[in-house]
N, C-alpha and C. Protein backbone atom coordinates (compact mmCIF):
# COMPACT_ATOMS: atom_id res chain seq x y z
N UNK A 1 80.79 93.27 149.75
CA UNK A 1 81.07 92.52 148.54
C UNK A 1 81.49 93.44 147.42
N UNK A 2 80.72 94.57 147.10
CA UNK A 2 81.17 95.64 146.10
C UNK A 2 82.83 95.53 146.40
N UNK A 3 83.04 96.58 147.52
CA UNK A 3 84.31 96.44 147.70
C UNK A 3 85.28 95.82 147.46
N UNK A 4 85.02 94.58 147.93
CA UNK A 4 85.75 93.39 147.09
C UNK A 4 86.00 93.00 145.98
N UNK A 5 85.01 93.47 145.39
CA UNK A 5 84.66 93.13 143.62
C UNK A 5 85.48 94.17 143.37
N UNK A 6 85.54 95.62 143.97
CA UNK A 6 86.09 96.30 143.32
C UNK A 6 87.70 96.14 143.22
N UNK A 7 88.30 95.86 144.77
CA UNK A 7 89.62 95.47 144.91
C UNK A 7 90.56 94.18 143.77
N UNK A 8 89.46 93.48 143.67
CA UNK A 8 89.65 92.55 142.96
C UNK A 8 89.86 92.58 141.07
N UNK A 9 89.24 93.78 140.82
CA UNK A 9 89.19 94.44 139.44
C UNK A 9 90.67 95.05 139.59
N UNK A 10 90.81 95.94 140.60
CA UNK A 10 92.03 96.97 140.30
C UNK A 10 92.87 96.04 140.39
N UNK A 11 93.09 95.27 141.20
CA UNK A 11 94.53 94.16 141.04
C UNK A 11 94.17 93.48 139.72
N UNK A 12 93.48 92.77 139.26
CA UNK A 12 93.54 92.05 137.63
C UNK A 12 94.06 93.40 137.09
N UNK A 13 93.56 94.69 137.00
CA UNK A 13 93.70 95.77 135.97
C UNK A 13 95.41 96.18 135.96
N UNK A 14 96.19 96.02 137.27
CA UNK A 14 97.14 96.37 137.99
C UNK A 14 98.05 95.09 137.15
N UNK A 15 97.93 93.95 137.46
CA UNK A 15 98.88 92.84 137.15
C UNK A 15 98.64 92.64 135.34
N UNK A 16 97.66 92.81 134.84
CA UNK A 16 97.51 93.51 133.12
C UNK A 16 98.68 94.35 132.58
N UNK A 17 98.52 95.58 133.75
CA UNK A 17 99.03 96.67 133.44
C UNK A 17 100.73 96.81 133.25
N UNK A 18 101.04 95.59 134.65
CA UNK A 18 102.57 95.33 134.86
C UNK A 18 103.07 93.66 133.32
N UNK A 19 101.93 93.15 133.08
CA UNK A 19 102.61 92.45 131.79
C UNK A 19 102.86 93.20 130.94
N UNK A 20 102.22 93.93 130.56
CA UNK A 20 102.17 94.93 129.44
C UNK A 20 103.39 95.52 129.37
N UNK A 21 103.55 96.06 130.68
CA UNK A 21 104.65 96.78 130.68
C UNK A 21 106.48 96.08 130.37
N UNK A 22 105.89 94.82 130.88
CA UNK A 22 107.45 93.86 130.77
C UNK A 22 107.21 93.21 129.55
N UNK A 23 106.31 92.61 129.14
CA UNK A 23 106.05 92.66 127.55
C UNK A 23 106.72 93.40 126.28
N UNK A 24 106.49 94.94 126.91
CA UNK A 24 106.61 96.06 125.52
C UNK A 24 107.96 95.95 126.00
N UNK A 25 108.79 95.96 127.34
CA UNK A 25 110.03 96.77 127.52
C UNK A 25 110.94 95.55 127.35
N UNK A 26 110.47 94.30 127.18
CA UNK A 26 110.95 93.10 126.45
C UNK A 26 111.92 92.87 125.04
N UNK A 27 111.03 93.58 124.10
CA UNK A 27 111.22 93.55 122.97
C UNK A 27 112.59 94.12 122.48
N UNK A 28 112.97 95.26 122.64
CA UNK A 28 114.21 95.53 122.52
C UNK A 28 115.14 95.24 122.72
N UNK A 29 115.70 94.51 123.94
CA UNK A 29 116.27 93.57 124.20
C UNK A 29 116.75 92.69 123.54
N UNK A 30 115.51 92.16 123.13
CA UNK A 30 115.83 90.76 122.49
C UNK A 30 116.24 91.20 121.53
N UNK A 31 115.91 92.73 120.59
CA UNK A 31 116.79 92.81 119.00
C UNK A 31 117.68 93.27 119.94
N UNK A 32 118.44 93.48 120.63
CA UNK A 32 119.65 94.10 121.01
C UNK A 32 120.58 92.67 121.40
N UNK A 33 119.96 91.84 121.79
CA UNK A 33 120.65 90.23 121.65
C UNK A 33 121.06 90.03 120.25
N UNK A 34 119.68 89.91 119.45
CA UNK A 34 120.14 89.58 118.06
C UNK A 34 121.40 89.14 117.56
N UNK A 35 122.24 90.11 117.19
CA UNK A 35 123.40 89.62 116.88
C UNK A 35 124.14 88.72 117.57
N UNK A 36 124.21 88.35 118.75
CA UNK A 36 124.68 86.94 119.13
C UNK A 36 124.51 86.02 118.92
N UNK A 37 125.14 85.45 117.87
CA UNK A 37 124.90 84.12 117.36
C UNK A 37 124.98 82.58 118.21
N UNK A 38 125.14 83.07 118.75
CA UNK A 38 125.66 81.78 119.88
C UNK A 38 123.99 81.69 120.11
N UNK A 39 123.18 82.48 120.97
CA UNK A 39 122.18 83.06 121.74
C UNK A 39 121.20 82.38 120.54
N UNK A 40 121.47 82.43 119.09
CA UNK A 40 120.47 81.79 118.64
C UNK A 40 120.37 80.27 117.65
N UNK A 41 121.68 79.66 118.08
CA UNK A 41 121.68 78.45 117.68
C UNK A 41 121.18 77.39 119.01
N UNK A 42 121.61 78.29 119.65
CA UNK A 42 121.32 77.85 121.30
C UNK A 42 119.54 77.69 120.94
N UNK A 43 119.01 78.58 120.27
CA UNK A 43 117.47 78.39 120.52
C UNK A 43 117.05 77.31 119.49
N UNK A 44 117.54 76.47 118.57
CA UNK A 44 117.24 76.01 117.35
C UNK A 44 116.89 76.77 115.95
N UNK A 45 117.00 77.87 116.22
CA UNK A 45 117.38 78.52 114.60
C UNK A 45 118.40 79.43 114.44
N UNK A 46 118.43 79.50 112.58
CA UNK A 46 119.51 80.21 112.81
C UNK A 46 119.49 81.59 112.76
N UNK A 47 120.46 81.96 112.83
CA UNK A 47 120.90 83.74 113.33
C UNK A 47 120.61 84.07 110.98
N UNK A 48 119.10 84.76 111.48
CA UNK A 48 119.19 86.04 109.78
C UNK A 48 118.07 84.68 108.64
N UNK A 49 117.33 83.70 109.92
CA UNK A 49 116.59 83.23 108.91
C UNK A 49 115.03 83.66 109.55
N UNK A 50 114.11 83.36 108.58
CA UNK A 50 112.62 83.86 108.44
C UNK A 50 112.13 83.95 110.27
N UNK A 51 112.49 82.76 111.07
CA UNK A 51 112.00 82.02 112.56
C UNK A 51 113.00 83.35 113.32
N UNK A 52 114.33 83.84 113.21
CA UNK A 52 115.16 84.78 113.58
C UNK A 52 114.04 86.22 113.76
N UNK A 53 113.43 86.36 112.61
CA UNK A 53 113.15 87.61 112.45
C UNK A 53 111.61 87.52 113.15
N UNK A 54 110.99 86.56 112.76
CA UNK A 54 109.75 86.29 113.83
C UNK A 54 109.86 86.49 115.09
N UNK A 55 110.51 85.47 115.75
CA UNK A 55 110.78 85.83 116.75
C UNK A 55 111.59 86.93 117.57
N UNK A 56 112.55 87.38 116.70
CA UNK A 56 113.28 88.68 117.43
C UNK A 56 112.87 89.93 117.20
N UNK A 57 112.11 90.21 116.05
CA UNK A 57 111.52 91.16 115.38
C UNK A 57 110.03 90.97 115.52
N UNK A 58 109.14 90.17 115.06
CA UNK A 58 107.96 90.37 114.65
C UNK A 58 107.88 90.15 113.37
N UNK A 59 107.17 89.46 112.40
CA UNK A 59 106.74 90.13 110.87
C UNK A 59 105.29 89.90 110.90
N UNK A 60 104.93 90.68 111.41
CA UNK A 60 103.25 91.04 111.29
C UNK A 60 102.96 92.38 111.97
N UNK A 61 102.71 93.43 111.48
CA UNK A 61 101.65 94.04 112.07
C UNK A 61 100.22 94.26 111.52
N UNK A 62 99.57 95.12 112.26
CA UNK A 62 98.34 95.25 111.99
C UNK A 62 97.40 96.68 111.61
N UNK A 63 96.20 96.94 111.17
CA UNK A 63 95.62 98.06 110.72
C UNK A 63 94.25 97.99 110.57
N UNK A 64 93.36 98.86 111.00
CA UNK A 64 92.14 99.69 111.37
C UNK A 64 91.72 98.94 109.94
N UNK A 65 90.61 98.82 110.40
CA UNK A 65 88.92 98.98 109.49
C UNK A 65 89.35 100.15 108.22
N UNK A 66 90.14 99.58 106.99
CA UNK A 66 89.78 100.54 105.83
C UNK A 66 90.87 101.36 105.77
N UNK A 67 92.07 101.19 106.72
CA UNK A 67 92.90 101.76 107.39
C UNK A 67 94.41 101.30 106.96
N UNK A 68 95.32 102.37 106.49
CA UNK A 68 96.72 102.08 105.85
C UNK A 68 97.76 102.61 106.91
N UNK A 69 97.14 103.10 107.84
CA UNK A 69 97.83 104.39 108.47
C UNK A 69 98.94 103.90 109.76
N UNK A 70 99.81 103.68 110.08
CA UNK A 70 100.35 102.86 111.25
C UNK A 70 100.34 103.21 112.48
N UNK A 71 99.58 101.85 113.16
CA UNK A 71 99.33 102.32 114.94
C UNK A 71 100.39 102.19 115.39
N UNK A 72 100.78 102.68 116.91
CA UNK A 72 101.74 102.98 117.53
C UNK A 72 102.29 101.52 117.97
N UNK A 73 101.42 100.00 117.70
CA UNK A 73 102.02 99.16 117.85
C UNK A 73 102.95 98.31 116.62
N UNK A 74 102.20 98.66 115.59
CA UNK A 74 102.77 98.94 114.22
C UNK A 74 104.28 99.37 114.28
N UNK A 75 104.30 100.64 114.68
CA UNK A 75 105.66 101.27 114.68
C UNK A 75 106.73 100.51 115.21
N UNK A 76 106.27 100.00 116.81
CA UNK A 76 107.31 99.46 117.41
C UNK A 76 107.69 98.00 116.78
N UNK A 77 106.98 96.99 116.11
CA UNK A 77 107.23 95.83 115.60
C UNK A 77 107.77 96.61 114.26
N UNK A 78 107.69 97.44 113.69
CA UNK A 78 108.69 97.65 112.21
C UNK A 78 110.03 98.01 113.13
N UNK A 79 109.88 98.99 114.11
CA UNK A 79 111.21 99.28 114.00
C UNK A 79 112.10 98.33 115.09
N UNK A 80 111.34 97.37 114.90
CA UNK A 80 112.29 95.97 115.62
C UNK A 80 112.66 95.54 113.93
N UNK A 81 112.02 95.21 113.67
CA UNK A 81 112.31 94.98 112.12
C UNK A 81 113.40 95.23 111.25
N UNK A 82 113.36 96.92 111.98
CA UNK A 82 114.62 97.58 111.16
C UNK A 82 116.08 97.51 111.49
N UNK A 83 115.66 97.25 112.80
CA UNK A 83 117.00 96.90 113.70
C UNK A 83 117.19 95.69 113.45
N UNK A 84 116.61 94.90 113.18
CA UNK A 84 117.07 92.93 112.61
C UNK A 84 117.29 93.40 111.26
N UNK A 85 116.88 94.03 110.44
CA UNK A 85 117.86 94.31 109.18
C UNK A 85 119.04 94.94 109.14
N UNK A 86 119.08 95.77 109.93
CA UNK A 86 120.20 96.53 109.89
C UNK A 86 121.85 95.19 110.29
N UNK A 87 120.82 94.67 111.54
CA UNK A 87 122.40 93.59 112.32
C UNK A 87 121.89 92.71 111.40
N UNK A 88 121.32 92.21 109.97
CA UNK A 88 121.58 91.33 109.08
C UNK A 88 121.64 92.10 107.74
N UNK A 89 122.75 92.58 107.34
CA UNK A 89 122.84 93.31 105.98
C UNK A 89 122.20 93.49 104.75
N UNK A 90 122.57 92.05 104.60
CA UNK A 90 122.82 91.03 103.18
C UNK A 90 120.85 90.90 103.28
N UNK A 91 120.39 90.66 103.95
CA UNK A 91 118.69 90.25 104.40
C UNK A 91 118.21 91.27 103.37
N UNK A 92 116.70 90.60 102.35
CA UNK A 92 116.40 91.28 101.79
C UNK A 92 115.07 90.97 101.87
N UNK A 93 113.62 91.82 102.21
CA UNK A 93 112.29 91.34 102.10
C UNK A 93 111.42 91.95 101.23
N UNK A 94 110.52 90.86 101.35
CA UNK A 94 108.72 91.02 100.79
C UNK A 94 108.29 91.82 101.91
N UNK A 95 107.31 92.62 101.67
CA UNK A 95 106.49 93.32 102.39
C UNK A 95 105.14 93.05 101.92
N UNK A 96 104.15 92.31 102.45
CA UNK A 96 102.80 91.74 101.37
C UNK A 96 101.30 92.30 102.35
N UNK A 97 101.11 92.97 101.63
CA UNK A 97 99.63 94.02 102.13
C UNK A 97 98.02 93.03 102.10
N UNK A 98 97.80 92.74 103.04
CA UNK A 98 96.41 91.79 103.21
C UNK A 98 95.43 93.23 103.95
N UNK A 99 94.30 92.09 103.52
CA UNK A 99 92.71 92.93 103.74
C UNK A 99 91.99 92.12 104.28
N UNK A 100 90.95 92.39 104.95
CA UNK A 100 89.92 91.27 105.29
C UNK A 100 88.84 91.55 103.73
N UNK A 101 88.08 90.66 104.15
CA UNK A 101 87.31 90.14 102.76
C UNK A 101 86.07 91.39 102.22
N UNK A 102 85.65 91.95 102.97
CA UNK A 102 84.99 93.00 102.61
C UNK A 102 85.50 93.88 101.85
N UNK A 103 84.35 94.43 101.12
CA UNK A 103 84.70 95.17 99.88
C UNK A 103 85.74 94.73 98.56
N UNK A 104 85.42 95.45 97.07
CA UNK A 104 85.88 94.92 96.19
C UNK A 104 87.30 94.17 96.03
N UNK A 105 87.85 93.68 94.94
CA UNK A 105 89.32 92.66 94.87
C UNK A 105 89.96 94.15 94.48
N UNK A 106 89.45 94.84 93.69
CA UNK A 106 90.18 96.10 93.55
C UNK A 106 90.35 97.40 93.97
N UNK A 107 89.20 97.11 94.86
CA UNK A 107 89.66 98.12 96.17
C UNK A 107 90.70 97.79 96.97
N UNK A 108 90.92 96.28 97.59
CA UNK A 108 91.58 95.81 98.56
C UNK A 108 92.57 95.42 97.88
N UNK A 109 93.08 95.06 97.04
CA UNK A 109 94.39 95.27 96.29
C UNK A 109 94.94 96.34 96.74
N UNK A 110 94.32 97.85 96.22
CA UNK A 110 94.79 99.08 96.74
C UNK A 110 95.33 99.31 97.58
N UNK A 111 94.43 98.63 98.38
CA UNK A 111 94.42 99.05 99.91
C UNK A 111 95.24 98.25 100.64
N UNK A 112 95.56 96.96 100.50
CA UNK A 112 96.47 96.43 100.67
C UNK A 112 98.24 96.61 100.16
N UNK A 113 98.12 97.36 98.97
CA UNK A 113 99.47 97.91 98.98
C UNK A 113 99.36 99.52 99.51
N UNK A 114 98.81 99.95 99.85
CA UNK A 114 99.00 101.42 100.47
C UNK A 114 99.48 100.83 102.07
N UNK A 115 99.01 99.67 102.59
CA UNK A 115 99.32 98.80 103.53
C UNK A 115 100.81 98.71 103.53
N UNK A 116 101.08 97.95 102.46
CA UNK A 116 103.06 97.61 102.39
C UNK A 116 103.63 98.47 102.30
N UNK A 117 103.40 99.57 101.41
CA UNK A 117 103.92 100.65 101.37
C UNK A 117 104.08 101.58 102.47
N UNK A 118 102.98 101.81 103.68
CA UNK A 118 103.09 102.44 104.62
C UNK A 118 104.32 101.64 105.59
N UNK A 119 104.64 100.39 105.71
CA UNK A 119 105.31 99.83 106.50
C UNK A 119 107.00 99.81 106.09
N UNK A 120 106.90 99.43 104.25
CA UNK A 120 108.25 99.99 103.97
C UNK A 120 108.59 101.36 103.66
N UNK A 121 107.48 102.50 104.38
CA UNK A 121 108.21 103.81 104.11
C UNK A 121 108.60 103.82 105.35
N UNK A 122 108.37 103.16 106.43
CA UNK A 122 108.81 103.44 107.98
C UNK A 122 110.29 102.95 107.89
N UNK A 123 110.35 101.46 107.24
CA UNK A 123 111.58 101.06 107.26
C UNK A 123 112.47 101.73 106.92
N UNK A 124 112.53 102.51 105.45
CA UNK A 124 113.11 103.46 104.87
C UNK A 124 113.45 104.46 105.76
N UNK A 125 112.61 104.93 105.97
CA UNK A 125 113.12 106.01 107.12
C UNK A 125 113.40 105.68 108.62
N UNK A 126 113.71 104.61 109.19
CA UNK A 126 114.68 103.91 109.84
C UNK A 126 115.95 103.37 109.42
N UNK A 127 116.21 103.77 108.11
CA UNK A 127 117.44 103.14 107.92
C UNK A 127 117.83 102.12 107.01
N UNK A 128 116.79 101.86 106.75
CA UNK A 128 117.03 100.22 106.06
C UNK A 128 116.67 100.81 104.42
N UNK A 129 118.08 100.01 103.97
CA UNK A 129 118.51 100.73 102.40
C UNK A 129 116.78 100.12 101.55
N UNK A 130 116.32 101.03 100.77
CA UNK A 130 115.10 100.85 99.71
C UNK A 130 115.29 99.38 99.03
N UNK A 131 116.61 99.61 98.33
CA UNK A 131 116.71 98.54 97.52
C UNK A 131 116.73 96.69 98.07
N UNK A 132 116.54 96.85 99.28
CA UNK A 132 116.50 95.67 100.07
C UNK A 132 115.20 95.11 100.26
N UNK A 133 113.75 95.92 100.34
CA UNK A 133 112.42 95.86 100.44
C UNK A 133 111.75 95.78 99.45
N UNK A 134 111.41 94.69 99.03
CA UNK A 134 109.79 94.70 98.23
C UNK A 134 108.68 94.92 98.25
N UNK A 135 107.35 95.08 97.70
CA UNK A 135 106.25 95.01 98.17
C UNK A 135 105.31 94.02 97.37
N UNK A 136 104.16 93.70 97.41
CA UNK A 136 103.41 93.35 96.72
C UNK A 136 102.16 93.73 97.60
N UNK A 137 100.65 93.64 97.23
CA UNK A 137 99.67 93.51 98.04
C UNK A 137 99.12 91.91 97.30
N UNK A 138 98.31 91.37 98.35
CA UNK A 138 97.48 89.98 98.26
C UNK A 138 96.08 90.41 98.47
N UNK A 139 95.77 91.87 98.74
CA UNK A 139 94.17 92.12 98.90
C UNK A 139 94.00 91.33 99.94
N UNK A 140 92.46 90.75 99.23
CA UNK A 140 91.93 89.92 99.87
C UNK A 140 91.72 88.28 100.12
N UNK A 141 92.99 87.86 99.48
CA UNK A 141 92.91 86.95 98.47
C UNK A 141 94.01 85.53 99.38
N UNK A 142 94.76 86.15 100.62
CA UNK A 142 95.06 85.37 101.30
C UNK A 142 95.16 85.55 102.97
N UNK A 143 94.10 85.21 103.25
CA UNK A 143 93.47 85.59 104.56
C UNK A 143 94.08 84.71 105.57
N UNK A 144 94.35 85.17 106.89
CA UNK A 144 94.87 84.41 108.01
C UNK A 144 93.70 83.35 108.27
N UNK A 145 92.67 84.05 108.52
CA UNK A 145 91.57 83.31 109.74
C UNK A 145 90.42 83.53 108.40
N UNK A 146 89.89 82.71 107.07
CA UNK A 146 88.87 82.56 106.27
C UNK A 146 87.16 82.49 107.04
N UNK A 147 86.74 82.87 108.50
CA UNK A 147 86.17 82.83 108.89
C UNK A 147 85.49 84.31 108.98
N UNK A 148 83.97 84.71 108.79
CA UNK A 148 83.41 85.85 108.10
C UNK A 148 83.41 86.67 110.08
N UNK A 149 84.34 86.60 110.81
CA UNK A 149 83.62 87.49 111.95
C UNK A 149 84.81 88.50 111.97
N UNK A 150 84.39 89.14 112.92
CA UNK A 150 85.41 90.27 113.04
C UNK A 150 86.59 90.08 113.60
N UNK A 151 86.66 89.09 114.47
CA UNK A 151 87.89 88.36 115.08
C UNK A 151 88.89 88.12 113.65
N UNK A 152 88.55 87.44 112.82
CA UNK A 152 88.97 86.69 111.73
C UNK A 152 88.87 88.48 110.76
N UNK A 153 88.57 88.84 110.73
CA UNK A 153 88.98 90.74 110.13
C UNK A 153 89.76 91.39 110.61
N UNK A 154 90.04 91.38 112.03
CA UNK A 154 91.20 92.09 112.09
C UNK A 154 92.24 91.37 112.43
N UNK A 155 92.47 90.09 112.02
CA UNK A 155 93.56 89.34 112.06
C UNK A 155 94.41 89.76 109.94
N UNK A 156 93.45 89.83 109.57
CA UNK A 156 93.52 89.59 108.09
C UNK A 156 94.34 90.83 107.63
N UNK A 157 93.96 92.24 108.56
CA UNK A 157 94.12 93.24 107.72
C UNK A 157 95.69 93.57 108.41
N UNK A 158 96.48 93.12 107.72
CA UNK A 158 98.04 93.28 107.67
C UNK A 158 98.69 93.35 106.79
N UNK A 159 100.71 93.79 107.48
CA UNK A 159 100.83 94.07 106.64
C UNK A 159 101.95 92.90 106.77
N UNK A 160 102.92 91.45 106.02
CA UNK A 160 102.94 90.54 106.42
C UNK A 160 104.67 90.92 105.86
N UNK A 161 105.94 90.63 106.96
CA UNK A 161 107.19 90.53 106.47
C UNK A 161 108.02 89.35 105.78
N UNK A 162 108.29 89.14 105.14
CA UNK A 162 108.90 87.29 104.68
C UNK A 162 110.54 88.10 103.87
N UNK A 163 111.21 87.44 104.84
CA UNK A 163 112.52 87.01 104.23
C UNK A 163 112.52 86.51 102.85
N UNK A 164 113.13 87.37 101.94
CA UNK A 164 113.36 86.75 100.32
C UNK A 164 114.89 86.28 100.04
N UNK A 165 115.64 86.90 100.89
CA UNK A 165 117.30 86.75 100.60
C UNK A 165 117.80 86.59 101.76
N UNK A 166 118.34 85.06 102.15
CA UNK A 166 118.92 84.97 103.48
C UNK A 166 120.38 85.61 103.62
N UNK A 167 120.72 86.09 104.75
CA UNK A 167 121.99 86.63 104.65
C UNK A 167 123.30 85.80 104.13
N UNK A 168 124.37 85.63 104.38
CA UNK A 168 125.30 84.72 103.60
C UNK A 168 125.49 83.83 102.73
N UNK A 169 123.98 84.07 101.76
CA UNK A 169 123.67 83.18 101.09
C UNK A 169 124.52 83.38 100.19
């Protein structure tokens, strides 16, 4: 029975291991579609609006307990990001720094724009012109998941992208 149990772990750990992998090697792709406009009226939105960049990009990542610093999954959802700005020019965003609820409004203000700021210095240095990116932080003050557990904390502590200027507008 061990045996079994054990065989049975390495294949779940094994078929994990192979989503993951078609998952991450997914993503690029799809910003490398991007610019086909056909490809995204075909999906029901349009090509360079807020649902475009969600879905082809990401606008969420995420950050550590107290933490401004960007994880390596961080990186790869900005610099999908940067590549959907780049194939939409004219596109201009908010960058808005959230906290989970712990600790002061003026700590997490802080800390929430050292948040935006860490995400639009990546952009910046991917390419994507300054004057196109905003920031603000929201602290603590607009939470995904208002529920006090840790599930609902590290959903909160992001850093959040929103389209301000649609392209051909």
């Amino acid at each position: 029975m061990n045996l079994t149990a054990g065989l049975k772990k390495i294949g779940a750990a094994s078929v994990l291991a192979l989503a993951a992998a078609c998952a991450s090697s997914s993503g690029p792709d799809v910003v490398a579609n991007a610019p086909d406009q056909s490809a995204q009226t075909d999906r029901g939105y349009a090509k360079g609006s807020q649902e475009d960049l969600e879905r082809n990009a990401g606008h969420r990542v995420f950050f550590g307990y107290n933490e401004y610093s960007l994880t390596p999954d961080a990186r790869v959802t900005l610099a999908r990001q940067a590549e959907w700005l780049k194939a939409n020019p004219s596109a201009t965003i908010l960058v808005s720094g959230n906290c989970d609820e712990r600790g002061t409004r003026e700590y997490n203000l802080a800390l929430g724009a050292r948040r935006a700021q860490a995400a639009r210095s990546f952009l910046i240095s991917n390419g994507v012109d300054a004057a196109r990116i905003t920031t603000k932080s929201n602290g603590k003050e607009r939470p995904l998941d208002s529920r006090s557990t840790e599930e609902a904390w590290k959903l909160n502590r992001n850093a959040t992208t929103t389209l301000t200027g649609v392209p051909g507008a």
